[in-house]
Every structure is written in structure tokens, then in C-alpha cells.
C-alpha atoms as a PDB file:
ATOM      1  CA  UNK A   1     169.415 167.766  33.453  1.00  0.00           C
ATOM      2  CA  UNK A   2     166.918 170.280  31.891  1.00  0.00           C
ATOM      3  CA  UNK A   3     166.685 168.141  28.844  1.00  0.00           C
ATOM      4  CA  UNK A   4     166.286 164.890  30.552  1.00  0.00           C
ATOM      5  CA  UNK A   5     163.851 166.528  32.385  1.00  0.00           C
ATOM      6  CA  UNK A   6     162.076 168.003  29.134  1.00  0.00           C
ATOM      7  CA  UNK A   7     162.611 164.250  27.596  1.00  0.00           C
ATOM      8  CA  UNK A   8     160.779 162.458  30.586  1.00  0.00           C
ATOM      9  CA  UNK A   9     157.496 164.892  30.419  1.00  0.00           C
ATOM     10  CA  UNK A  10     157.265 164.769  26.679  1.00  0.00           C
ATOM     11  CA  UNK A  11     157.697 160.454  27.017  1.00  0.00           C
ATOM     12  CA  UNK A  12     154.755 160.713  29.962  1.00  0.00           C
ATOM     13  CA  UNK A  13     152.383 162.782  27.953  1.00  0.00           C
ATOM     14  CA  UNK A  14     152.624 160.638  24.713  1.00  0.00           C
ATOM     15  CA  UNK A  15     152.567 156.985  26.518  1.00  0.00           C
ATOM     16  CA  UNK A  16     149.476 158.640  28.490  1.00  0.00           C
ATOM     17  CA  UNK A  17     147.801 159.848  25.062  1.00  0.00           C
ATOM     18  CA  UNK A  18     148.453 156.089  23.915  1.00  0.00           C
ATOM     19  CA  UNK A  19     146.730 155.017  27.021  1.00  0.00           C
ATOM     20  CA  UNK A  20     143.749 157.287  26.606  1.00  0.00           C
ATOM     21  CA  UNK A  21     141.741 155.892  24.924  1.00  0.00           C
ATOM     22  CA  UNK A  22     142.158 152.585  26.831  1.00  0.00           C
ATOM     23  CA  UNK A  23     141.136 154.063  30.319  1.00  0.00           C
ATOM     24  CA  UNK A  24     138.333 156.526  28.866  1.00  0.00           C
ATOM     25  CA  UNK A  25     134.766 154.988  29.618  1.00  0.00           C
ATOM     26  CA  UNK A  26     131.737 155.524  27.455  1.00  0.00           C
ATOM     27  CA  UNK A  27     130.080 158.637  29.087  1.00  0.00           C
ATOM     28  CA  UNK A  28     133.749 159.954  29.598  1.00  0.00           C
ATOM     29  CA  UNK A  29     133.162 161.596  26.484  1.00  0.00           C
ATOM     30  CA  UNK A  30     135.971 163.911  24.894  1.00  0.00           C
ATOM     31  CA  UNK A  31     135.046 167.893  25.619  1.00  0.00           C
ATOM     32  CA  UNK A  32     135.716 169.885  22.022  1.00  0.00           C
ATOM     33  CA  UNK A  33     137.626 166.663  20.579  1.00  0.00           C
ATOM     34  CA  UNK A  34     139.645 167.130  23.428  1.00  0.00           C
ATOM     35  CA  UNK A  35     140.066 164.506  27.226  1.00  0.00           C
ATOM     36  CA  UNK A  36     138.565 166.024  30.093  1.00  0.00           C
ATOM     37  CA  UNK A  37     141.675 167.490  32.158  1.00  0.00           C
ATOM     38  CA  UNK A  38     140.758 165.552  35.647  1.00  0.00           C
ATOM     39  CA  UNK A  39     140.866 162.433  33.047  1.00  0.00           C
ATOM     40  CA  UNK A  40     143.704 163.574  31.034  1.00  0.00           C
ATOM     41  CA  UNK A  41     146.016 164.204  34.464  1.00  0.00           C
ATOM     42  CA  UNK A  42     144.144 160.308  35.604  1.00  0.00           C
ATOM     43  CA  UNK A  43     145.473 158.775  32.687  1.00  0.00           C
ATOM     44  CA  UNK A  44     148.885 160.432  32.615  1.00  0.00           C
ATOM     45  CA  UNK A  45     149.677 159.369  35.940  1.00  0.00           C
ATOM     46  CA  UNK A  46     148.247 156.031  35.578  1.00  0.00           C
ATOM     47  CA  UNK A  47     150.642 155.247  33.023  1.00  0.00           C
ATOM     48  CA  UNK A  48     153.413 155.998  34.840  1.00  0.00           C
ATOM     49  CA  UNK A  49     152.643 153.904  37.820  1.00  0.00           C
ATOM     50  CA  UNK A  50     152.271 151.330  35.498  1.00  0.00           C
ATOM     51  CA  UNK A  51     156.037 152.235  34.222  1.00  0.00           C
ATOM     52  CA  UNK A  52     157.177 151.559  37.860  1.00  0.00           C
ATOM     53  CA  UNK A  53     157.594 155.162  38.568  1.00  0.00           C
ATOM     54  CA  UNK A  54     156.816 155.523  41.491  1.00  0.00           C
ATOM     55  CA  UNK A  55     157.215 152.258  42.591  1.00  0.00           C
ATOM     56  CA  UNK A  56     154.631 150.308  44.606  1.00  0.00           C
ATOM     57  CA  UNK A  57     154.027 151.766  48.258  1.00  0.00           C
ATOM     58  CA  UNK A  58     155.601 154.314  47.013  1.00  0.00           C
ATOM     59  CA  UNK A  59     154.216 158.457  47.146  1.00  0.00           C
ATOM     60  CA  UNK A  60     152.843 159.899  44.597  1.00  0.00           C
ATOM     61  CA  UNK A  61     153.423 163.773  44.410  1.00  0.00           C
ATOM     62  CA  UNK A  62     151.773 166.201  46.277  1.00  0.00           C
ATOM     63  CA  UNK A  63     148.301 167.909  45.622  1.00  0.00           C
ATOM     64  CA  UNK A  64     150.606 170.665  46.209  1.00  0.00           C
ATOM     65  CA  UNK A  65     153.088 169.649  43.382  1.00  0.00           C
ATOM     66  CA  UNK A  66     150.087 168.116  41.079  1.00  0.00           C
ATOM     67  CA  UNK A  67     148.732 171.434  40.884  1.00  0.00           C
ATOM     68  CA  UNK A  68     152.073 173.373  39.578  1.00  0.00           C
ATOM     69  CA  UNK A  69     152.970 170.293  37.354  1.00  0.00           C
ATOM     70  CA  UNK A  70     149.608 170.665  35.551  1.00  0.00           C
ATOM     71  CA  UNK A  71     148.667 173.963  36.023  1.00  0.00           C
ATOM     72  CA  UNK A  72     144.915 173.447  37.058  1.00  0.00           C
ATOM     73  CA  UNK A  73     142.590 174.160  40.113  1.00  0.00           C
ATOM     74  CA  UNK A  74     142.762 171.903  42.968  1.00  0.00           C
ATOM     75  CA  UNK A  75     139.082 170.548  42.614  1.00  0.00           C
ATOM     76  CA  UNK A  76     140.530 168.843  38.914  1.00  0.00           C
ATOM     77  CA  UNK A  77     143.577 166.664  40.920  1.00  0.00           C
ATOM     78  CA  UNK A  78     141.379 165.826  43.264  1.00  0.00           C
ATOM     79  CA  UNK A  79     138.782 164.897  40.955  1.00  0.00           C
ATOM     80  CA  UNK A  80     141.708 162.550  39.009  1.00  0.00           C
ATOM     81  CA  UNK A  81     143.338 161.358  42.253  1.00  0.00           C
ATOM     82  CA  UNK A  82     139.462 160.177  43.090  1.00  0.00           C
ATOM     83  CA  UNK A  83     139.455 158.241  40.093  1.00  0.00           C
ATOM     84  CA  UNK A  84     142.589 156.829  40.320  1.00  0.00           C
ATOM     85  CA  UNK A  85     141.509 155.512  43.830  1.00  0.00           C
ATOM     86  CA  UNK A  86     138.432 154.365  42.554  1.00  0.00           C
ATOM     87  CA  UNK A  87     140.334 151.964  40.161  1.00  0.00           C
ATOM     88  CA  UNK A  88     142.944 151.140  42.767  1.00  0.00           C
ATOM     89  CA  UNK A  89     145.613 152.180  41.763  1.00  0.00           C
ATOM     90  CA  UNK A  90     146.275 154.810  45.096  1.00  0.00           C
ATOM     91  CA  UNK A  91     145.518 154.924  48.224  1.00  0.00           C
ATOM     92  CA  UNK A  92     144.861 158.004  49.770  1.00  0.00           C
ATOM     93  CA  UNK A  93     142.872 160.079  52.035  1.00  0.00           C
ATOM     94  CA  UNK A  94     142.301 163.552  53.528  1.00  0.00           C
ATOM     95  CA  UNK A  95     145.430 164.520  55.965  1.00  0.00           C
ATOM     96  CA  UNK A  96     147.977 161.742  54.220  1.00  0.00           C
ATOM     97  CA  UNK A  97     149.577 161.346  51.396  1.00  0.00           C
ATOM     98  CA  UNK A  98     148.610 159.218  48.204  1.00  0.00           C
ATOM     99  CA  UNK A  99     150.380 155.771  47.941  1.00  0.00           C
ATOM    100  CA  UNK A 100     151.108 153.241  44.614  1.00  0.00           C
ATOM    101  CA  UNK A 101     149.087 150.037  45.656  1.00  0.00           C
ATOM    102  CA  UNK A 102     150.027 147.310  43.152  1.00  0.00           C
ATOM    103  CA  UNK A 103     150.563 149.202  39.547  1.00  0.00           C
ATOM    104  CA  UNK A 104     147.740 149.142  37.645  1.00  0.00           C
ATOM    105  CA  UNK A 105     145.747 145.614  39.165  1.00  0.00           C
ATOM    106  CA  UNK A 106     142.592 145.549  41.628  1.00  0.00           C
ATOM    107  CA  UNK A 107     140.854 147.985  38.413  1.00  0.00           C
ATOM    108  CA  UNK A 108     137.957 149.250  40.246  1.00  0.00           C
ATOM    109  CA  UNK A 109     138.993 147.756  43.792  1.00  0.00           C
ATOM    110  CA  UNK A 110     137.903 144.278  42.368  1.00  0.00           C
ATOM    111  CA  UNK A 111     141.056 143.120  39.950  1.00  0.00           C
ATOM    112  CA  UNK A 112     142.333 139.833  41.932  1.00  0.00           C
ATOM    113  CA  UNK A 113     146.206 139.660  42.487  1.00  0.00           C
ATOM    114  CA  UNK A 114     148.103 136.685  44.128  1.00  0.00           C
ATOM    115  CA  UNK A 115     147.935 136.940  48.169  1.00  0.00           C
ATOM    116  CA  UNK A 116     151.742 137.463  48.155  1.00  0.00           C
ATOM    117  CA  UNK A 117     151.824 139.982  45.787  1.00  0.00           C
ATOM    118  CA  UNK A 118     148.392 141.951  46.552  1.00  0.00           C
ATOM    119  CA  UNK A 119     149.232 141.747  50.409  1.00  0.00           C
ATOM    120  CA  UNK A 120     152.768 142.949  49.728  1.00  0.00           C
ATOM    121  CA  UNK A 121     152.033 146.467  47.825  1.00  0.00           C
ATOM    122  CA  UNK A 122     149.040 146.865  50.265  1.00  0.00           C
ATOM    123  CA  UNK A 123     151.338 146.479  53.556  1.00  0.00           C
ATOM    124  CA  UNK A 124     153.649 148.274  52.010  1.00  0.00           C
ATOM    125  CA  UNK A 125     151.336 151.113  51.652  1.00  0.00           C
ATOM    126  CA  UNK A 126     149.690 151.098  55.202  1.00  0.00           C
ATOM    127  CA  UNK A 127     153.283 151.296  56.732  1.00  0.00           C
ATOM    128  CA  UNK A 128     154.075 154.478  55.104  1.00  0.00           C
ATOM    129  CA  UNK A 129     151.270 155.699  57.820  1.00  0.00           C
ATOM    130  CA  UNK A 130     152.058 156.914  61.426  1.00  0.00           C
ATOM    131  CA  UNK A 131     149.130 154.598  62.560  1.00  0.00           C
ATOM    132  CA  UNK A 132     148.820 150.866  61.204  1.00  0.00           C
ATOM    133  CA  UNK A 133     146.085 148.678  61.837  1.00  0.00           C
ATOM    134  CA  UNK A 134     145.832 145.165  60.763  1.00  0.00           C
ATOM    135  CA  UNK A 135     143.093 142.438  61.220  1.00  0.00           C
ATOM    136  CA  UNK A 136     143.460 139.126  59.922  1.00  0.00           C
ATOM    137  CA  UNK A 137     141.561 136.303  59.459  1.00  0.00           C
ATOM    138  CA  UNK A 138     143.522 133.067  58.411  1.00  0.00           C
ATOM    139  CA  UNK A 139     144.691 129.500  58.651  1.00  0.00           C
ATOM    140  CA  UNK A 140     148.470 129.895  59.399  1.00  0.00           C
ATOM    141  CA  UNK A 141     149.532 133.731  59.068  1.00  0.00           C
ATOM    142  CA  UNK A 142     151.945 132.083  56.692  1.00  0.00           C
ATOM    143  CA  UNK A 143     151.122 134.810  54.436  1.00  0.00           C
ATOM    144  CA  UNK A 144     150.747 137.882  56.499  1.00  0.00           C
ATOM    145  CA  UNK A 145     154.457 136.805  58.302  1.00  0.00           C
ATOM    146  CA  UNK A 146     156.004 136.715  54.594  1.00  0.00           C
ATOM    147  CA  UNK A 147     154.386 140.323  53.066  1.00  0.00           C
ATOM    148  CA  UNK A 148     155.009 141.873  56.802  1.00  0.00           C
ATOM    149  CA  UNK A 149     159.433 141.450  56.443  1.00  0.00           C
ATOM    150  CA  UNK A 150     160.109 144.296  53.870  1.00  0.00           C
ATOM    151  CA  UNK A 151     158.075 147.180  55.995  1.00  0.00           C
ATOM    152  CA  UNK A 152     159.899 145.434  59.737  1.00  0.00           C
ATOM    153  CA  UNK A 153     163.087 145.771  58.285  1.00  0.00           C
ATOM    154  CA  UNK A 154     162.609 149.197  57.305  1.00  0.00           C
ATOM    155  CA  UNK A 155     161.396 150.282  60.457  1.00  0.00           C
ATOM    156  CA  UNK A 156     164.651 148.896  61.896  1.00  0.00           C
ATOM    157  CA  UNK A 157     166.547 150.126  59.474  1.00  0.00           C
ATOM    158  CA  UNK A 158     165.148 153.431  60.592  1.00  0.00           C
ATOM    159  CA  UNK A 159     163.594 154.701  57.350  1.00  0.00           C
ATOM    160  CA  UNK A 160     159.975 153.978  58.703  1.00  0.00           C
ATOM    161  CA  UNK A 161     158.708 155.787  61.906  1.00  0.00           C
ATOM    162  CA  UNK A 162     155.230 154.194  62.392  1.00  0.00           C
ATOM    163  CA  UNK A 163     153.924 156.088  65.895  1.00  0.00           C
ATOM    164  CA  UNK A 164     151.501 152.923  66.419  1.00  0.00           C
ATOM    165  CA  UNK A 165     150.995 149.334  65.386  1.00  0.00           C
ATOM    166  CA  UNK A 166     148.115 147.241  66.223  1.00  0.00           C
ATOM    167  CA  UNK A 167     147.522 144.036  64.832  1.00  0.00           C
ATOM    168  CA  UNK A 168     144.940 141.775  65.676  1.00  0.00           C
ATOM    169  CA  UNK A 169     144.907 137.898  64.189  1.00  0.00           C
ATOM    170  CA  UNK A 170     142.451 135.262  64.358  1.00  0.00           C
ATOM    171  CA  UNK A 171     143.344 131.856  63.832  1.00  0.00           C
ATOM    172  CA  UNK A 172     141.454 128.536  63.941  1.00  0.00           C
ATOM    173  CA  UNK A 173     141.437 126.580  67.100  1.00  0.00           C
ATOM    174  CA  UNK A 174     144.519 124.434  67.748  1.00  0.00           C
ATOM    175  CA  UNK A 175     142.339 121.631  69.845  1.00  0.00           C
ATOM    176  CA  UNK A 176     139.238 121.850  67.533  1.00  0.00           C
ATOM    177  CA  UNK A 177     138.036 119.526  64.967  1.00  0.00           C
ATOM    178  CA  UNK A 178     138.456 120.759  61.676  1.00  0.00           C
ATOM    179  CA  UNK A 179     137.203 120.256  58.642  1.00  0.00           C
ATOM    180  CA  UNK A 180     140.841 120.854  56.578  1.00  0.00           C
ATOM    181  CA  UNK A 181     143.402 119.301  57.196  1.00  0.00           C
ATOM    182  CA  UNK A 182     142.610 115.945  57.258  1.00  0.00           C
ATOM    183  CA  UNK A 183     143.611 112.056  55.656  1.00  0.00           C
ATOM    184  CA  UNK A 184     142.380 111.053  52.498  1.00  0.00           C
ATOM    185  CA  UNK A 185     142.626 107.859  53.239  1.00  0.00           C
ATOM    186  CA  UNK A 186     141.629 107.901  57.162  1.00  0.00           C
ATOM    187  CA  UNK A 187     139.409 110.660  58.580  1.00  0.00           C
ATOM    188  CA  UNK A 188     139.972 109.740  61.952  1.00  0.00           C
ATOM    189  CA  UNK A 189     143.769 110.302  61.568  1.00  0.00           C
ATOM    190  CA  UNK A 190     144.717 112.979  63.405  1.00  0.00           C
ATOM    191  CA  UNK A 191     148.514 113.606  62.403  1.00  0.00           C
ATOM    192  CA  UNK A 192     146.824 116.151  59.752  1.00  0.00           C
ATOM    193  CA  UNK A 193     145.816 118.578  62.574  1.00  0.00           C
ATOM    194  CA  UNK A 194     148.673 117.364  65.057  1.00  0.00           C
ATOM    195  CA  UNK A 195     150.800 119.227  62.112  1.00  0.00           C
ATOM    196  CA  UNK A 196     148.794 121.941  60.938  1.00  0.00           C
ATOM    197  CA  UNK A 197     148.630 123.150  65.181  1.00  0.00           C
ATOM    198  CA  UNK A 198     152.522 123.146  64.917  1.00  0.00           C
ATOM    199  CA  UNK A 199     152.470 125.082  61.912  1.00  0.00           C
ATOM    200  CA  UNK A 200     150.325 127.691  63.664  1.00  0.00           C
ATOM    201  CA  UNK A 201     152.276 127.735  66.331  1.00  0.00           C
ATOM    202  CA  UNK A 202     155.115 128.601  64.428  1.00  0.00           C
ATOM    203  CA  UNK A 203     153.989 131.339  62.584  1.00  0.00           C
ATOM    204  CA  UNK A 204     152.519 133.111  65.314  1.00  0.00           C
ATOM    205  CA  UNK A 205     155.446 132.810  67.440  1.00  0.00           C
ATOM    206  CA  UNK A 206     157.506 133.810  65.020  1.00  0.00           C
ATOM    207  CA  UNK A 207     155.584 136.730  63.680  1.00  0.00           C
ATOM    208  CA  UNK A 208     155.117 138.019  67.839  1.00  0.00           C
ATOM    209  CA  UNK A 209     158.657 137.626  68.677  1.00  0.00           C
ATOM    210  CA  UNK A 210     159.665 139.970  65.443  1.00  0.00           C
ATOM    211  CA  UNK A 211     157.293 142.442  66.742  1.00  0.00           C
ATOM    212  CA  UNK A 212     158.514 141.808  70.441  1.00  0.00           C
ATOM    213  CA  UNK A 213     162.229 142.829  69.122  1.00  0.00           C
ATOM    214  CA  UNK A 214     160.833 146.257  67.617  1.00  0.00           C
ATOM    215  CA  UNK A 215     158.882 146.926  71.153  1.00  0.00           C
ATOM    216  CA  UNK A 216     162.750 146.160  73.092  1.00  0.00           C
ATOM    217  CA  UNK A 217     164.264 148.045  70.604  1.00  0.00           C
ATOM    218  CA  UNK A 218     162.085 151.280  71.301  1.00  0.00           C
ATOM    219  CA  UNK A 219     161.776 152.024  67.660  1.00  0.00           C
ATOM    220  CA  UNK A 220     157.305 152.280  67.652  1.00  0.00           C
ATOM    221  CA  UNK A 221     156.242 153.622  70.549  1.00  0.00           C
ATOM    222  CA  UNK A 222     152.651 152.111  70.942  1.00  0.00           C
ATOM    223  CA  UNK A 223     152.793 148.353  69.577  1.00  0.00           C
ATOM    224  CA  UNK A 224     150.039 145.600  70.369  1.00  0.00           C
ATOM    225  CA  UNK A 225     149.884 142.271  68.877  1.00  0.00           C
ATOM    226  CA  UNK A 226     147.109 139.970  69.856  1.00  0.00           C
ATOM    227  CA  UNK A 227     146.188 136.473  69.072  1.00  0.00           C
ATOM    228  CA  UNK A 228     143.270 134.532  69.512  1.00  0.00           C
ATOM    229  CA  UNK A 229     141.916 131.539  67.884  1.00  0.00           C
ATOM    230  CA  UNK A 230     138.534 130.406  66.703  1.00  0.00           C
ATOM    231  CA  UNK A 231     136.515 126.727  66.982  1.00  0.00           C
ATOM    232  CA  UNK A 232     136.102 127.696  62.539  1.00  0.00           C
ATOM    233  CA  UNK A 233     137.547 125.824  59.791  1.00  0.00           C
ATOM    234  CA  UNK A 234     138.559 128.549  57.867  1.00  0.00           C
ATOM    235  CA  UNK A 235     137.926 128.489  54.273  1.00  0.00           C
ATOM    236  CA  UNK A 236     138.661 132.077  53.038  1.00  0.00           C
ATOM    237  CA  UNK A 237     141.183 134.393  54.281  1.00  0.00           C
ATOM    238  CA  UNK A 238     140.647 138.069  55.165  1.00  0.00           C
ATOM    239  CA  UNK A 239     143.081 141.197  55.624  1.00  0.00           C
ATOM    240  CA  UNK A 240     141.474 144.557  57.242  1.00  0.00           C
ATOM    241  CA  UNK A 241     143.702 147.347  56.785  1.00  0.00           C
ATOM    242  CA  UNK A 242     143.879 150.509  58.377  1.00  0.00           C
ATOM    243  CA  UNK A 243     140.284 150.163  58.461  1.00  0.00           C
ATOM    244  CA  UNK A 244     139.787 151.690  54.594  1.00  0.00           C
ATOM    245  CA  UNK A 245     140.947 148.427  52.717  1.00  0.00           C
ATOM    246  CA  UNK A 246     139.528 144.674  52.945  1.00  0.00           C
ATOM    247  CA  UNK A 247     141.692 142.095  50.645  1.00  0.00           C
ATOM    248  CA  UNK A 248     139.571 138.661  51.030  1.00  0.00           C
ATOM    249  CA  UNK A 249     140.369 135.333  49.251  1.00  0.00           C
ATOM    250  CA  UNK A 250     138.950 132.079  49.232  1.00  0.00           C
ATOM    251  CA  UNK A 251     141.230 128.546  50.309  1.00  0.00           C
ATOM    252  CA  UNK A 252     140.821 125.919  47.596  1.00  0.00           C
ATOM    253  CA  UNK A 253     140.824 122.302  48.565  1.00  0.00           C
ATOM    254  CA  UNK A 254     142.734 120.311  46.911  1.00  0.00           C
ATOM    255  CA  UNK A 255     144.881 116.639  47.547  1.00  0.00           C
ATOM    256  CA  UNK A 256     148.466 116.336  47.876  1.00  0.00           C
ATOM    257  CA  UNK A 257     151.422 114.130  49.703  1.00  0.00           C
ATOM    258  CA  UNK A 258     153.332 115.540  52.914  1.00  0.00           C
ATOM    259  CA  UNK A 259     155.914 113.971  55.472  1.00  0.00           C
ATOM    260  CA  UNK A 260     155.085 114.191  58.603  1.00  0.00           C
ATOM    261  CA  UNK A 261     156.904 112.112  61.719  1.00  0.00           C
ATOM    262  CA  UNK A 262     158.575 109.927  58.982  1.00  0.00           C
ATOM    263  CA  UNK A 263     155.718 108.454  57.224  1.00  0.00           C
ATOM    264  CA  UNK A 264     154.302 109.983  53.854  1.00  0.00           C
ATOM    265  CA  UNK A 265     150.167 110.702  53.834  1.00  0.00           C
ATOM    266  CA  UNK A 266     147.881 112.154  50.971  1.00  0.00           C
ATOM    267  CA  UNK A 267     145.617 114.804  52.803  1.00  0.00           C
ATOM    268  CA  UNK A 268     143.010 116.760  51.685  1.00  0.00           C
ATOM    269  CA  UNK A 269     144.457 120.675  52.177  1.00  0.00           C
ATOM    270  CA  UNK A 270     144.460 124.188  51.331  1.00  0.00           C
ATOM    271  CA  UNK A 271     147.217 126.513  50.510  1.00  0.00           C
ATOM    272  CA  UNK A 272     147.617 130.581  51.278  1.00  0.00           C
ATOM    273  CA  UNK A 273     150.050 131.778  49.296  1.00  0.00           C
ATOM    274  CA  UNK A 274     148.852 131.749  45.883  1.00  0.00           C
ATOM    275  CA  UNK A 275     145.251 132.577  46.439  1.00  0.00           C
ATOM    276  CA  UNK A 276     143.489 134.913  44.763  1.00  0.00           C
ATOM    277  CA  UNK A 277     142.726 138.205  46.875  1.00  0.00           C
ATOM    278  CA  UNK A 278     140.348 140.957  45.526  1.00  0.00           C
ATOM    279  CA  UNK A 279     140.750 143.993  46.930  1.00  0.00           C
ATOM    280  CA  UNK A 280     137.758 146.286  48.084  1.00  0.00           C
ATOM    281  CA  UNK A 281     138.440 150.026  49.108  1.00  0.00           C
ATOM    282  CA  UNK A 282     136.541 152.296  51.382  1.00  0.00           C
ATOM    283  CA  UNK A 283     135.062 155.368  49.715  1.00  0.00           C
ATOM    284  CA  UNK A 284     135.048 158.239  52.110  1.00  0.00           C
ATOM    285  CA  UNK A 285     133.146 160.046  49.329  1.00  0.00           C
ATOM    286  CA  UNK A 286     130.592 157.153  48.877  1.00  0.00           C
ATOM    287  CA  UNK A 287     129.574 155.340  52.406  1.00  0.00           C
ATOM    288  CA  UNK A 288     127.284 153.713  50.288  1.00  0.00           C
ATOM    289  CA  UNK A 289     129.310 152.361  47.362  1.00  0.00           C
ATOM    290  CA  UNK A 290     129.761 148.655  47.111  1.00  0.00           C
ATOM    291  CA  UNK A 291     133.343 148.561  48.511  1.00  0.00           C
ATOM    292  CA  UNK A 292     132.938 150.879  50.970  1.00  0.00           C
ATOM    293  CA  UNK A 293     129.910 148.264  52.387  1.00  0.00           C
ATOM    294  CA  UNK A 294     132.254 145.175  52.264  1.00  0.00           C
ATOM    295  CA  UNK A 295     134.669 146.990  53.941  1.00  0.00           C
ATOM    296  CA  UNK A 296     132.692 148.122  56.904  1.00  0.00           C
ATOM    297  CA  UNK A 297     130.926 144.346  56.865  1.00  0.00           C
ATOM    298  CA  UNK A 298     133.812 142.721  57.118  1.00  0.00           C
ATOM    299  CA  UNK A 299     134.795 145.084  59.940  1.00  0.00           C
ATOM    300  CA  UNK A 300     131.499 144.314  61.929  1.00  0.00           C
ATOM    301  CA  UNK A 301     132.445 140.571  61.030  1.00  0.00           C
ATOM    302  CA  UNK A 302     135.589 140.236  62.322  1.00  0.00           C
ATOM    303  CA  UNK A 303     134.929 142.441  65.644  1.00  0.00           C
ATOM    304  CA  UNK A 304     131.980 140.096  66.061  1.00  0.00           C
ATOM    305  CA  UNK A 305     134.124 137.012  66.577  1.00  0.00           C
ATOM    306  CA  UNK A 306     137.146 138.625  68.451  1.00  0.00           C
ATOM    307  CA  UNK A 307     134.526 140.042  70.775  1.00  0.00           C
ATOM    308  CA  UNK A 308     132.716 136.960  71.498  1.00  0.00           C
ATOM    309  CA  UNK A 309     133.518 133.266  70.551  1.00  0.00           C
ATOM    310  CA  UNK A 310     137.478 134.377  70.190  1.00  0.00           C
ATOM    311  CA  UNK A 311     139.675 133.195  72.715  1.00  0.00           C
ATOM    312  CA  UNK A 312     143.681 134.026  73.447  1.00  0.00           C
ATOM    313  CA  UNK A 313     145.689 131.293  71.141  1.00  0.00           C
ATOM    314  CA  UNK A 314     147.491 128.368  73.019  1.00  0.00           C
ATOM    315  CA  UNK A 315     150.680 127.995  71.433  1.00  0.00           C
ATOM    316  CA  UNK A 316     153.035 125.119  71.243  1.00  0.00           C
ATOM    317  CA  UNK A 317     156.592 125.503  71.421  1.00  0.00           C
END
């Protein structure tokens, strides 16, 4: 086991040396000919998140076992875990642990990702916490319902112990007129929106009664889900979590057939699941660094329509 052991660190420190000189930034410069060690311990574990090791939502080690590992002061891992949260490839925070986001994409909290994939590893993340908090913005929830399965099942499995779950989602209007989706060929038609109110409906009913079975269950002691709907059209989609991360992504238009009540129509539509999210991460360091401002905007955004124009979402069975 020693060897294997001996074989693993000497494979990290030479696929991190290959990486160095990919992740070093001008200014960065080399001390003596040698990496900086916040930089060199940055780029080592880097590398072997983007092995798969550890996986994504997964913990990193301790501050505690950084420091023995590497043998250097505690200001130098914190300085690397910084960085490696400033790229987004961790997140992590003063009183938690440090958690694998999505190996290696969202490079300074701007790389895009698909929304299945992105929303996945961040979920993932947030449910490693004792407190989860989740705002969303969308058309369906299609997306949120599909990333939240993996962390639910878990909890019921009884390897996650969340202590609180809140989730708040906004959804457009079932009885409004919107702008998406609708008939190429016929405005007026209204089977578009007839269908996409079902669809709503479904997901949200669907996505409350899985959290209902975790509240009869007992396993999280303080759960709320609330929905409310919007008179909007919405045309991007927007995921607020834990109040440090903001994943936003825009709905493209675009034309294609569906059957609906028998009958085949071409309507102009949008689809969820493989838009583009970018990912924007509040700095606790930096209040006034450019994610930590989209963050805390989108915040004040969404609280600004749940508190006023938002009303509870009629659904239809």
C-alpha cells in the first residue's frame, strides 16, 4: 500500500508540473526558477480534479490535511484554495468544507457548461451543506427536477443529512399571454400555451410531491418549497444557490414540430436542457469583484419579483 501510495504522489506531482505552465499567468512569475508554492499546491490539485479524483461534489481534503500533505503555513493553502475558487473549480467558504464543482470548466466563474451538466455538479455541491437554498427562475423546472434526483435519493438513502431546505421557484404565468410558445403558422392558436401550462404543471407537481415524501418521511427537518408564477415570458433561466453562486443562461428560439391533442403543429419554442449556463461565484474576499456583483444583483432581482408582482402558482392536475 506504501508504494501505491508513493506511486500516486510521484504521478500527481509530475502531471501537475506538466500542467504548470498551462495554469501560470503572466505576472505569476516563477520565484528563483522555481512556481510559487500557493501556485504550485493550485496547480497540483487542479490536475487532479481534472483526473476525477475527487469526483464532482465531492470534498476536497482538509485545510487541516492540506497543510501536513504539503508541509507549508496555512496562509499558502488558503492562498491556493482562493485561487482555485476563483477559477471555479471549488466551492468553499469559512466554517465548511471545499467541494469539486464541475472539474476544471466555469475557468474564472465564467466557463459555460450545459444546464444539465453545470446544474448537476453545482446541486451536487450545495447538498453536501446542512443548509440549502435554491431560487429559480425558469420556464418549466424541467431542468432543476432532472439535476435535483441524484442529491433526493441520497438523502433517502440516508447518506445526506441536510438540516434545512428551502427552495423558492418562479415560473411564468399559466393564464398569461406569452410571447413563447406559440404557432408558426397561427398566432392566435392557443394549443401552444394550453400545452406548455400542462407541462408546468407537471413539473412542479412532480418536483413538490418528491419533496412532500422527504417532509412525511422525517428525514430534513425544516423543508419549504414555494411556487409562484409570474405575468413574464421568460427568456433566460436563472439558478441562485445557497446565496454564493448564480448559474444564468439564456432560452434560444428556435422552430420545431410537436403533437399535441392528435394534430401535429410547427411552433416557435425554446428548450432548457441544453442551454448554456455561466456560472458566477460570490467572493467573500472581494464584495466588489464582478461575480460577487452579479450574484448579489441577481439576488435583489429575483426577491424583487417574488416580493411583489409574484403570485402562488395555479396548478392543473
Amino acid at each position: 500500500m506504501k508504494q501505491i501510495n508513493k506511486l500516486y504522489s510521484v504521478n500527481s506531482h509530475k502531471l501537475a508540473e506538466s500542467c504548470s505552465l498551462k495554469y501560470m499567468s503572466p505576472g505569476s512569475s516563477e520565484i528563483n526558477g522555481s512556481m510559487r508554492p500557493y501556485r504550485r499546491i493550485a496547480a497540483e490539485l487542479r490536475a487532479e480534479i481534472e483526473s476525477g479524483q475527487p469526483a464532482v461534489g465531492a470534498q476536497i481534503p482538509t485545510q487541516e490535511s492540506l497543510l501536513r500533505r504539503f508541509g507549508v503555513s496555512r496562509a499558502t493553502v488558503q492562498r491556493a484554495l482562493d485561487e482555485l475558487r476563483q477559477d471555479g473549480y471549488i466551492d468553499s467558504g469559512k466554517g465548511r468544507g471545499s467541494y469539486v464543482l464541475d472539474r476544471g470548466a466555469a475557468r474564472h466563474g465564467l466557463e459555460p457548461d450545459t444546464a444539465m451538466l453545470s446544474l448537476r455538479a453545482h446541486i451536487a455541491a450545495a447538498f453536501e451543506e446542512p443548509e440549502v437554498r435554491l431560487d429559480v427562475f425558469s420556464l418549466t423546472a424541467e431542468t432543476l427536477h432532472s439535476a435535483l434526483q441524484e442529491p433526493l435519493l441520497r438523502i433517502r438513502e440516508g447518506k445526506l443529512r441536510p438540516e434545512s431546505i428551502r427552495v423558492r421557484l418562479l415560473l411564468p404565468s399559466p393564464d398569461a399571454s406569452l410571447a413563447i410558445p406559440r404557432s408558426v403558422a397561427d398566432p392566435a392558436d392557443d394549443r401552444p400555451l394550453r400545452r406548455l401550462r400542462h407541462l408546468v404543471s407537471a413539473h412542479a407537481i412532480t418536483l413538490r410531491s418528491t419533496f412532500d415524501g422527504l417532509s412525511e418521511l422525517g428525514l430534513v427537518p425544516d423543508l419549504s418549497v414555494m411556487l409562484r408564477s409570474v405575468p413574464i415570458t421568460p427568456v433566460v433561466k436563472l439558478y441562485l444557490i445557497n446565496g454564493r453562486t448564480a448559474l444564468n443562461g439564456y432560452y434560444q428560439v428556435l422552430e420545431r414540430r410537436i403533437s399535441y391533442e392528435g394534430e401535429f403543429i410547427d411552433i416557435y419554442d425554446v428548450l432548457g436542457l441544453d442551454a448554456i449556463l455561466f456560472s458566477y461565484q460570490y467572493d467573500e474576499n472581494d464584495a466588489d469583484s464582478r461575480g460577487s456583483q452579479f450574484v448579489r444583483e441577481s439576488q435583489k432581482w429575483f426577491d424583487s419579483l417574488w416580493s411583489t408582482i409574484a403570485e402562488e402558482l395555479t396548478l392543473f392536475e
